[in-house]
PDB file of N, CA and C in Angstrom:
ATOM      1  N   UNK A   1      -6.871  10.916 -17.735  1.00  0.00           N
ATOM      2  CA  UNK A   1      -7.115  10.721 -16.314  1.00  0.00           C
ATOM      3  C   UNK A   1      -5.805  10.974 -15.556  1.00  0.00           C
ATOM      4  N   UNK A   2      -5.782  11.960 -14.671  1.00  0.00           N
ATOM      5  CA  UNK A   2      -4.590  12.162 -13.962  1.00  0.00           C
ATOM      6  C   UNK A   2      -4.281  11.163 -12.712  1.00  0.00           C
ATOM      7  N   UNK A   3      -3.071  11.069 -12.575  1.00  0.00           N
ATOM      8  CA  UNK A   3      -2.441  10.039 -11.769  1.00  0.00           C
ATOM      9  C   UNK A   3      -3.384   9.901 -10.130  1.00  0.00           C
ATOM     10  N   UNK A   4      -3.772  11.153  -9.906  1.00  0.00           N
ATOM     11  CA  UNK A   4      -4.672  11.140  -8.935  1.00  0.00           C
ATOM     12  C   UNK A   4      -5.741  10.051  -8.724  1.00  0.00           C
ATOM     13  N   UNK A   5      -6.350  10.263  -9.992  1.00  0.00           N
ATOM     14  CA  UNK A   5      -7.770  10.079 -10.218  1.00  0.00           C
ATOM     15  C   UNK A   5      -7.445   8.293 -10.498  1.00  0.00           C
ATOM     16  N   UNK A   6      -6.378   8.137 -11.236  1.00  0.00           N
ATOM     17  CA  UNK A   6      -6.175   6.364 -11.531  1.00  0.00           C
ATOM     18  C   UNK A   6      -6.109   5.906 -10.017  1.00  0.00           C
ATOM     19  N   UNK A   7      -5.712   6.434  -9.056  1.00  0.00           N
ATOM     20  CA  UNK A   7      -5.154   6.431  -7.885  1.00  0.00           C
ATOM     21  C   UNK A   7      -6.289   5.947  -7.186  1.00  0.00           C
ATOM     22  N   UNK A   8      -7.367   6.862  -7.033  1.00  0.00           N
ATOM     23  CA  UNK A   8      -8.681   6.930  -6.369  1.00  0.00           C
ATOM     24  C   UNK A   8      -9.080   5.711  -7.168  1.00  0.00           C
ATOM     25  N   UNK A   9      -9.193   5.135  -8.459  1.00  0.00           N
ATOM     26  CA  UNK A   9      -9.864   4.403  -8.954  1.00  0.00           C
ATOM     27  C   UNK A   9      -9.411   3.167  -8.381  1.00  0.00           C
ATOM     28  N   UNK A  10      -8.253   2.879  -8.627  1.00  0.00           N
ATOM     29  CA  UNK A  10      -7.284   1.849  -7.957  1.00  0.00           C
ATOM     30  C   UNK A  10      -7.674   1.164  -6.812  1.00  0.00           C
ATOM     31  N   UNK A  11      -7.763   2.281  -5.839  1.00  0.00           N
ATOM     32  CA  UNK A  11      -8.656   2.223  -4.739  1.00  0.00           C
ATOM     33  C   UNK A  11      -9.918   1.426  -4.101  1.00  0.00           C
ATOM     34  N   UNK A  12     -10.655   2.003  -5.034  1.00  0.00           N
ATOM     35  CA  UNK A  12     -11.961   0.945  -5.207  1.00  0.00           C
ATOM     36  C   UNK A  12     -11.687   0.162  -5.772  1.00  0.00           C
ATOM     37  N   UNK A  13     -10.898   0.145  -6.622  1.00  0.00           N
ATOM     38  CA  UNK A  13     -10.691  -1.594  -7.122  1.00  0.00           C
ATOM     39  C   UNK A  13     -10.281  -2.916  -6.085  1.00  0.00           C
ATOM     40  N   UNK A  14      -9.196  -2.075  -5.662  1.00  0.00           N
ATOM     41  CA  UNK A  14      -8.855  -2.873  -4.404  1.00  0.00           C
ATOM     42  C   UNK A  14      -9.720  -3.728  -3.433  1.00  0.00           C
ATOM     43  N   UNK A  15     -10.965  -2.984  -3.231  1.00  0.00           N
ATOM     44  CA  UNK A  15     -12.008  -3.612  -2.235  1.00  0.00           C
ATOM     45  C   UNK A  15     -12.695  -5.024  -3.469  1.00  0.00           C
ATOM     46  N   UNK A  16     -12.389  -5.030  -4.273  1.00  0.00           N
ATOM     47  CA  UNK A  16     -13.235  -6.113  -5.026  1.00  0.00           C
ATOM     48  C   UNK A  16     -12.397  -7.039  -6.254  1.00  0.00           C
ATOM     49  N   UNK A  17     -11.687  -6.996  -5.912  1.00  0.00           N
ATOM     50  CA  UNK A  17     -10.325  -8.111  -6.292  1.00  0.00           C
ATOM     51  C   UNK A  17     -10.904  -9.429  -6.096  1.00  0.00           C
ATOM     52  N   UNK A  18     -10.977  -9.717  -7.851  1.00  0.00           N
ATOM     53  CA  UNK A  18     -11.423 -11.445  -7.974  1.00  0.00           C
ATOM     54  C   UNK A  18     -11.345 -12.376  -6.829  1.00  0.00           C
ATOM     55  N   UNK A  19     -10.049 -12.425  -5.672  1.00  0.00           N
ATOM     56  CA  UNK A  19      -9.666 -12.908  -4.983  1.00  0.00           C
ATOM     57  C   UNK A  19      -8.638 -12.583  -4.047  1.00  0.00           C
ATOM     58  N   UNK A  20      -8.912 -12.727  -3.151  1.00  0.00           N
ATOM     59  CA  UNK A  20      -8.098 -12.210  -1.996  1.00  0.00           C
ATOM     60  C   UNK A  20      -6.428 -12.221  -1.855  1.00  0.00           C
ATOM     61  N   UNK A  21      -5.852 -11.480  -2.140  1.00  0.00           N
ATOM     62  CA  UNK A  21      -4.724 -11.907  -1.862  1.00  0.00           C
ATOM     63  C   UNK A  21      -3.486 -12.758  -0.671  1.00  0.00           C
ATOM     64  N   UNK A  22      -2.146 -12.640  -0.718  1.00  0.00           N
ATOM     65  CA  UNK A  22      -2.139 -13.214   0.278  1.00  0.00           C
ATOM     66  C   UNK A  22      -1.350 -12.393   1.403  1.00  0.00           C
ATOM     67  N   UNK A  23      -0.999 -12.909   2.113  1.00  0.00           N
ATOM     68  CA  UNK A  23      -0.984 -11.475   3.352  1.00  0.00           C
ATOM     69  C   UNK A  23       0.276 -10.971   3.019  1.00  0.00           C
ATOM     70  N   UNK A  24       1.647 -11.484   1.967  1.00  0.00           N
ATOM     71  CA  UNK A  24       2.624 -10.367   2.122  1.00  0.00           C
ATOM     72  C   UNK A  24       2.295  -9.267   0.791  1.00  0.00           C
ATOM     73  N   UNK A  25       1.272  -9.717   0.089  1.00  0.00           N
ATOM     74  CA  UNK A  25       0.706  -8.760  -0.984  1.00  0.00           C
ATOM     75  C   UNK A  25      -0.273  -7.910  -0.260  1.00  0.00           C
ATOM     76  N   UNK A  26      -1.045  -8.119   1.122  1.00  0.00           N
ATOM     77  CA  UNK A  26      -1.866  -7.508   1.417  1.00  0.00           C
ATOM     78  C   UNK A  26      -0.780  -6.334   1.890  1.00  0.00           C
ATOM     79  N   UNK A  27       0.276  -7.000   2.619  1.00  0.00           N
ATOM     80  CA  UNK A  27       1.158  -5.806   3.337  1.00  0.00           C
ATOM     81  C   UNK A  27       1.672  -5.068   2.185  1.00  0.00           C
ATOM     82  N   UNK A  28       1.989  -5.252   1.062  1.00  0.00           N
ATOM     83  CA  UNK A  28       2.687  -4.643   0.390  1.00  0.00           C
ATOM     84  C   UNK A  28       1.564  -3.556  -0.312  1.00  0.00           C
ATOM     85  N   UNK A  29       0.020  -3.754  -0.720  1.00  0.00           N
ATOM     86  CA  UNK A  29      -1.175  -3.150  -0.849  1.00  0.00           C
ATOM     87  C   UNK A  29      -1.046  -1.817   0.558  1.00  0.00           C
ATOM     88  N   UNK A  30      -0.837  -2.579   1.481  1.00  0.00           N
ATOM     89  CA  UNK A  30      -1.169  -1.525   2.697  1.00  0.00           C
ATOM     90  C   UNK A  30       0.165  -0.510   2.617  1.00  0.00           C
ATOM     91  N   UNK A  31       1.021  -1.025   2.107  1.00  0.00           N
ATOM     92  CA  UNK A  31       2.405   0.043   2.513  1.00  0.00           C
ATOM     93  C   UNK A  31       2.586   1.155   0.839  1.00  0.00           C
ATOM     94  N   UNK A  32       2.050   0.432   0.245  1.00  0.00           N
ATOM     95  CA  UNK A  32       1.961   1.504  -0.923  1.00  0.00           C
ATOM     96  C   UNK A  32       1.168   2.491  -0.633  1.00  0.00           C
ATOM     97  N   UNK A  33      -0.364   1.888  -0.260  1.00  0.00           N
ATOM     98  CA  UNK A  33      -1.355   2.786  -0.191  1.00  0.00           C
ATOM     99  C   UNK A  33      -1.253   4.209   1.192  1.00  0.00           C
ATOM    100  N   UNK A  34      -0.354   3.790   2.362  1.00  0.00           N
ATOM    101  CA  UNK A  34      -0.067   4.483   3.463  1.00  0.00           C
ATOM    102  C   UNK A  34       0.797   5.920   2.708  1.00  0.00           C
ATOM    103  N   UNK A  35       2.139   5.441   1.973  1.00  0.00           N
ATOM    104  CA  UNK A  35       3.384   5.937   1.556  1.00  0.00           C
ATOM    105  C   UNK A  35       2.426   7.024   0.805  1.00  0.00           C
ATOM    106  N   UNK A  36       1.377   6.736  -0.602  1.00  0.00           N
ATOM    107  CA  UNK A  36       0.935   7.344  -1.577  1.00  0.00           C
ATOM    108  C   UNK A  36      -0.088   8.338  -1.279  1.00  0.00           C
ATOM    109  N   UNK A  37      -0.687   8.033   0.362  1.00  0.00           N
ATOM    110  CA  UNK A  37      -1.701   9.242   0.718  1.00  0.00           C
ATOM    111  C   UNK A  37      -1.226   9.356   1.979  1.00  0.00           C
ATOM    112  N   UNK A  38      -0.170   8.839   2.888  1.00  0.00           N
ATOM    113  CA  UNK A  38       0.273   9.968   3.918  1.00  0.00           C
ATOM    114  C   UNK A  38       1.695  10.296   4.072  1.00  0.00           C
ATOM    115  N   UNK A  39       2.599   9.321   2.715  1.00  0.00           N
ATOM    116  CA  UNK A  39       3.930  10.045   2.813  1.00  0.00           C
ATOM    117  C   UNK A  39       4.669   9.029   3.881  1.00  0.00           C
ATOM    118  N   UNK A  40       5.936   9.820   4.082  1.00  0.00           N
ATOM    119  CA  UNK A  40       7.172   8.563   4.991  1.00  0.00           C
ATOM    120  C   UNK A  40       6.154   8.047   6.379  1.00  0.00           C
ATOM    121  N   UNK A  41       6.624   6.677   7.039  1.00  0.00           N
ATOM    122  CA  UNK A  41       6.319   6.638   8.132  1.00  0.00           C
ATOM    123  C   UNK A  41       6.140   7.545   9.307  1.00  0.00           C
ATOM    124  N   UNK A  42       5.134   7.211  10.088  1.00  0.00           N
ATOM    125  CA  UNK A  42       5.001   8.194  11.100  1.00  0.00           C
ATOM    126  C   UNK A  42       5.047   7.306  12.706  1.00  0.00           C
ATOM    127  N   UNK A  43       5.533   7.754  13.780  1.00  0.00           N
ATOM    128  CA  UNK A  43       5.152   7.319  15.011  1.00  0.00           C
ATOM    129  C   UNK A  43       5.892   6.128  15.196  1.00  0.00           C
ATOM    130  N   UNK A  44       6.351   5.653  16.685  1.00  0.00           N
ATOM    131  CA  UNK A  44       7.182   4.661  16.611  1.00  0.00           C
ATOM    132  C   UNK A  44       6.808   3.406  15.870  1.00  0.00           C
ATOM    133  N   UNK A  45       7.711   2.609  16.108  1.00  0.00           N
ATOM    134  CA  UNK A  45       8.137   1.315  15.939  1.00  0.00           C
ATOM    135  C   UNK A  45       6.700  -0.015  16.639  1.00  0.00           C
ATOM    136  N   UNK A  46       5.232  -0.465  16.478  1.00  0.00           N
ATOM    137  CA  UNK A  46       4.894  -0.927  17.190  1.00  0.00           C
ATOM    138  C   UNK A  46       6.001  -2.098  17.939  1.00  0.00           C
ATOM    139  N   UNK A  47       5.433  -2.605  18.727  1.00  0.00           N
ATOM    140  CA  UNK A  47       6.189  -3.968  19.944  1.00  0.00           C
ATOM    141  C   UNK A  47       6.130  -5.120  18.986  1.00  0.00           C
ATOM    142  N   UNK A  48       7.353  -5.874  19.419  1.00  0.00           N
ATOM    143  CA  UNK A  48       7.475  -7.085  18.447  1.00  0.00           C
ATOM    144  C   UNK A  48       6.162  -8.231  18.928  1.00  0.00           C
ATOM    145  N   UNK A  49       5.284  -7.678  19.965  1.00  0.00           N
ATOM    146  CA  UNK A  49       4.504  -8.839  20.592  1.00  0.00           C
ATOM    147  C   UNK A  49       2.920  -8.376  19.895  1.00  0.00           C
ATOM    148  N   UNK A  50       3.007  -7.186  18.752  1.00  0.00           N
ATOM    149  CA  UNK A  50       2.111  -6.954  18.412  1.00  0.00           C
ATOM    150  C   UNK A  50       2.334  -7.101  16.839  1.00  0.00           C
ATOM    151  N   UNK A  51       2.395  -8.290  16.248  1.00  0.00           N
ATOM    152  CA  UNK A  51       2.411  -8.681  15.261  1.00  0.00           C
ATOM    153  C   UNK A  51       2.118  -7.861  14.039  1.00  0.00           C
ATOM    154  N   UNK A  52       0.699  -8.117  13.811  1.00  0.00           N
ATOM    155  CA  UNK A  52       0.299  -7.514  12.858  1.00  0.00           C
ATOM    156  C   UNK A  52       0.593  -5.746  12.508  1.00  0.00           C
ATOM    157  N   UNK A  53       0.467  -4.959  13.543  1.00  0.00           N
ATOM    158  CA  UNK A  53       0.868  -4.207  13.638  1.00  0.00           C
ATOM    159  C   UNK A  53       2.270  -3.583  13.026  1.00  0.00           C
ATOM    160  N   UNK A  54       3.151  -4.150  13.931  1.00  0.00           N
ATOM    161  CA  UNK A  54       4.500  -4.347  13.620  1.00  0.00           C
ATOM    162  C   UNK A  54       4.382  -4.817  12.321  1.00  0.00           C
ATOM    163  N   UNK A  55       4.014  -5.475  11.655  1.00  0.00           N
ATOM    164  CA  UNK A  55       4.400  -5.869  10.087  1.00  0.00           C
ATOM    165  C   UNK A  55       3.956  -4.757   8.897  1.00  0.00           C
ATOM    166  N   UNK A  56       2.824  -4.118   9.679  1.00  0.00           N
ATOM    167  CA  UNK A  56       2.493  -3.207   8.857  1.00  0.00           C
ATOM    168  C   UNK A  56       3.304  -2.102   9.058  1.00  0.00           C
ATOM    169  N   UNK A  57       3.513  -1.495   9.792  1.00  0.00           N
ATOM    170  CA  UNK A  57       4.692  -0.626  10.434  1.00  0.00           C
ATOM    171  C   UNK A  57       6.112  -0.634   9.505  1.00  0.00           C
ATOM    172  N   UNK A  58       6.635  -1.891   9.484  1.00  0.00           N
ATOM    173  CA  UNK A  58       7.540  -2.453   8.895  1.00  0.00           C
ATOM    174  C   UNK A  58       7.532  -2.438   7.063  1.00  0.00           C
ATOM    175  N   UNK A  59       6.445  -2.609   6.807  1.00  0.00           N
ATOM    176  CA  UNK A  59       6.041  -2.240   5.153  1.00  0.00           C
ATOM    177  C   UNK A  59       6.075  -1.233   4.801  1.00  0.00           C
ATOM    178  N   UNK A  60       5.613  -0.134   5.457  1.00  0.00           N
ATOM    179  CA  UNK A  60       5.663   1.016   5.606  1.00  0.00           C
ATOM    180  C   UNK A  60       7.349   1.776   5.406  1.00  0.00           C
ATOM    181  N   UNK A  61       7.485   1.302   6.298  1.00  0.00           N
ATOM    182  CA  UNK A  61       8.929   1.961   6.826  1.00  0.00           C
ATOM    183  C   UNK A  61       9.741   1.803   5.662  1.00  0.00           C
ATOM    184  N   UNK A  62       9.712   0.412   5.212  1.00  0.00           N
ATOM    185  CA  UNK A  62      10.523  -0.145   3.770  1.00  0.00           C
ATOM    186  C   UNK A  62      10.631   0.866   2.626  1.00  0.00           C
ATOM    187  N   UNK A  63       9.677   1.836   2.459  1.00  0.00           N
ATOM    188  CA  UNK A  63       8.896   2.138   1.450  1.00  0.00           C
ATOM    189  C   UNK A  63       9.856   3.964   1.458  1.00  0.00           C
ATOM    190  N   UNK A  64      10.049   4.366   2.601  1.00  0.00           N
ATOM    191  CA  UNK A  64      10.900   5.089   3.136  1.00  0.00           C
ATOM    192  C   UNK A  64      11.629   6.398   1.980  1.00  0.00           C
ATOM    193  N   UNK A  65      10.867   7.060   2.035  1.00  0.00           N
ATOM    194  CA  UNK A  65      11.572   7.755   1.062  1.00  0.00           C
ATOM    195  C   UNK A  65      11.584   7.658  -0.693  1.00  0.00           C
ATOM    196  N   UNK A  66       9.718   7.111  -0.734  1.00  0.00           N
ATOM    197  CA  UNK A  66       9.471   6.953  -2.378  1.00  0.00           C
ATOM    198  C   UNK A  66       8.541   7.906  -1.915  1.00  0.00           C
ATOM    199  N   UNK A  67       8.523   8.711  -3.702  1.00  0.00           N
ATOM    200  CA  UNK A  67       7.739   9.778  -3.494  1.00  0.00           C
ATOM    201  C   UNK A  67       6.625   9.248  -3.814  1.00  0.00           C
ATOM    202  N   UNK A  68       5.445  10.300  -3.884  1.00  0.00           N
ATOM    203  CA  UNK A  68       3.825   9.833  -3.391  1.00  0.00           C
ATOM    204  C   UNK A  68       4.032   9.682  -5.226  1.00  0.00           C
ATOM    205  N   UNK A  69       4.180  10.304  -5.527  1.00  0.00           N
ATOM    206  CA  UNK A  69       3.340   9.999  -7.315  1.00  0.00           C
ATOM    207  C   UNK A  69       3.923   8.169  -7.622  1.00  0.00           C
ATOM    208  N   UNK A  70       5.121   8.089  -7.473  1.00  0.00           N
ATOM    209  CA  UNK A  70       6.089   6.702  -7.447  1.00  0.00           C
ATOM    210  C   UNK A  70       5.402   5.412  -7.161  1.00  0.00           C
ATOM    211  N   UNK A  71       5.053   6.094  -5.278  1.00  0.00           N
ATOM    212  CA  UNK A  71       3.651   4.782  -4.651  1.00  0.00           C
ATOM    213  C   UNK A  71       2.407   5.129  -4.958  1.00  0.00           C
ATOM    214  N   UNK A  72       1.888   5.609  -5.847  1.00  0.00           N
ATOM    215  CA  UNK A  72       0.764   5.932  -6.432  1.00  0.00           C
ATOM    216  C   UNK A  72       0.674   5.027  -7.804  1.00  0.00           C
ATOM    217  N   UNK A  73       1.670   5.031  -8.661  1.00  0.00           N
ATOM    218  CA  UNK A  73       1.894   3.939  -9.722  1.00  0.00           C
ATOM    219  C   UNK A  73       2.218   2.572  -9.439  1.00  0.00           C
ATOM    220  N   UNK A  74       3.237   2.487  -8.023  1.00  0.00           N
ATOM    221  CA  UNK A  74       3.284   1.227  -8.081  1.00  0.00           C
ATOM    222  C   UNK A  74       1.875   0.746  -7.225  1.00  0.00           C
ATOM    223  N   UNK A  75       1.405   1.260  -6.961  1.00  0.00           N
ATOM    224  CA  UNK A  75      -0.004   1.098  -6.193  1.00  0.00           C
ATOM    225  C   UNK A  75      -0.868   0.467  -7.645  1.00  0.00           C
ATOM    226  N   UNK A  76      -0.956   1.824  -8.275  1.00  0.00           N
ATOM    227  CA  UNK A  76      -1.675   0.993  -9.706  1.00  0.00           C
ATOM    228  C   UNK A  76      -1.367  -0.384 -10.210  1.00  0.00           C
ATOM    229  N   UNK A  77      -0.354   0.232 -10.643  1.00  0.00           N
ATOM    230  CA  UNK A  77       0.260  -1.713 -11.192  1.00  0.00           C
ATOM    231  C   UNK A  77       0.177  -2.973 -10.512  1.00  0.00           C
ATOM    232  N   UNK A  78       0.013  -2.861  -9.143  1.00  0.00           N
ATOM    233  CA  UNK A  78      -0.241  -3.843  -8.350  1.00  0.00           C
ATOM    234  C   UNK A  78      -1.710  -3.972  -8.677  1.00  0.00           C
ATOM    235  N   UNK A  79      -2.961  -3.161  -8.359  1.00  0.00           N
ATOM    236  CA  UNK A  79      -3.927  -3.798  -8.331  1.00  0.00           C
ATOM    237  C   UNK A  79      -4.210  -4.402  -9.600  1.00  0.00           C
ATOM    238  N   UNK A  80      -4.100  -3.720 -10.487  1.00  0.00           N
ATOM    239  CA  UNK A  80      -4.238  -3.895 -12.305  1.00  0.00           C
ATOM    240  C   UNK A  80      -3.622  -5.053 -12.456  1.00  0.00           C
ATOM    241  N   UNK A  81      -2.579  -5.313 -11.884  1.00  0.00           N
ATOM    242  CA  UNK A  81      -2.255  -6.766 -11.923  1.00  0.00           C
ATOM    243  C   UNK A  81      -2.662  -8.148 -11.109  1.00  0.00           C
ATOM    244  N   UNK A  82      -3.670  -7.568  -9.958  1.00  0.00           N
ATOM    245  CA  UNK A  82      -4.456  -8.623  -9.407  1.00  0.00           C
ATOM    246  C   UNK A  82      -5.526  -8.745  -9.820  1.00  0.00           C
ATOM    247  N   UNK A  83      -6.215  -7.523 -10.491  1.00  0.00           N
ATOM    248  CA  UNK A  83      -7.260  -7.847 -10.827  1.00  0.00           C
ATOM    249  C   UNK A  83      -7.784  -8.954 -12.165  1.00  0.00           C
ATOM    250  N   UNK A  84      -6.400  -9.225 -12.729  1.00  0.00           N
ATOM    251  CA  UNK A  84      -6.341  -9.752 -14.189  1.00  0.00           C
ATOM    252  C   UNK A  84      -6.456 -11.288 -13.511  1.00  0.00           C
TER     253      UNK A  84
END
């Protein structure tokens, strides 16, 4: 199975995780998954008065220069490891 395809699987796994995680694993779920299918951040900085936003923005940004196959594995290993 190519890294792709674990990728896509990963994916759907994600939506059905024994249990919900908690929100700096959700951000860290969201900033892998952004980095691994659209690459470095894009578009400003949201406003510090828009929270959620801004945090995701911010996960993102962190992530800065890992290549897609990189956040594609650590994408894997994260869910594979919540799902256990």
């Amino acid at each position: 199975m190519s890294l792709q395809d674990q990728f896509e699987a990963a994916v759907v796994d994600s939506k059905n995780l024994p249990e919900k995680p908690d929100n700096m694993t959700l951000l860290k779920i969201y900033a892998l998954y952004k980095q691994a299918s659209s690459g470095d951040v894009q578009g400003e900085q949201p406003a510090l008065t828009d929270f959620v936003s801004r945090a995701k923005w911010d996960a993102w940004a962190a992530l800065k220069g890992t290549t897609t196959e990189n956040a594609q594995q650590q994408y894997i290993d994260l869910i594979t490891e919540l799902k256990e």
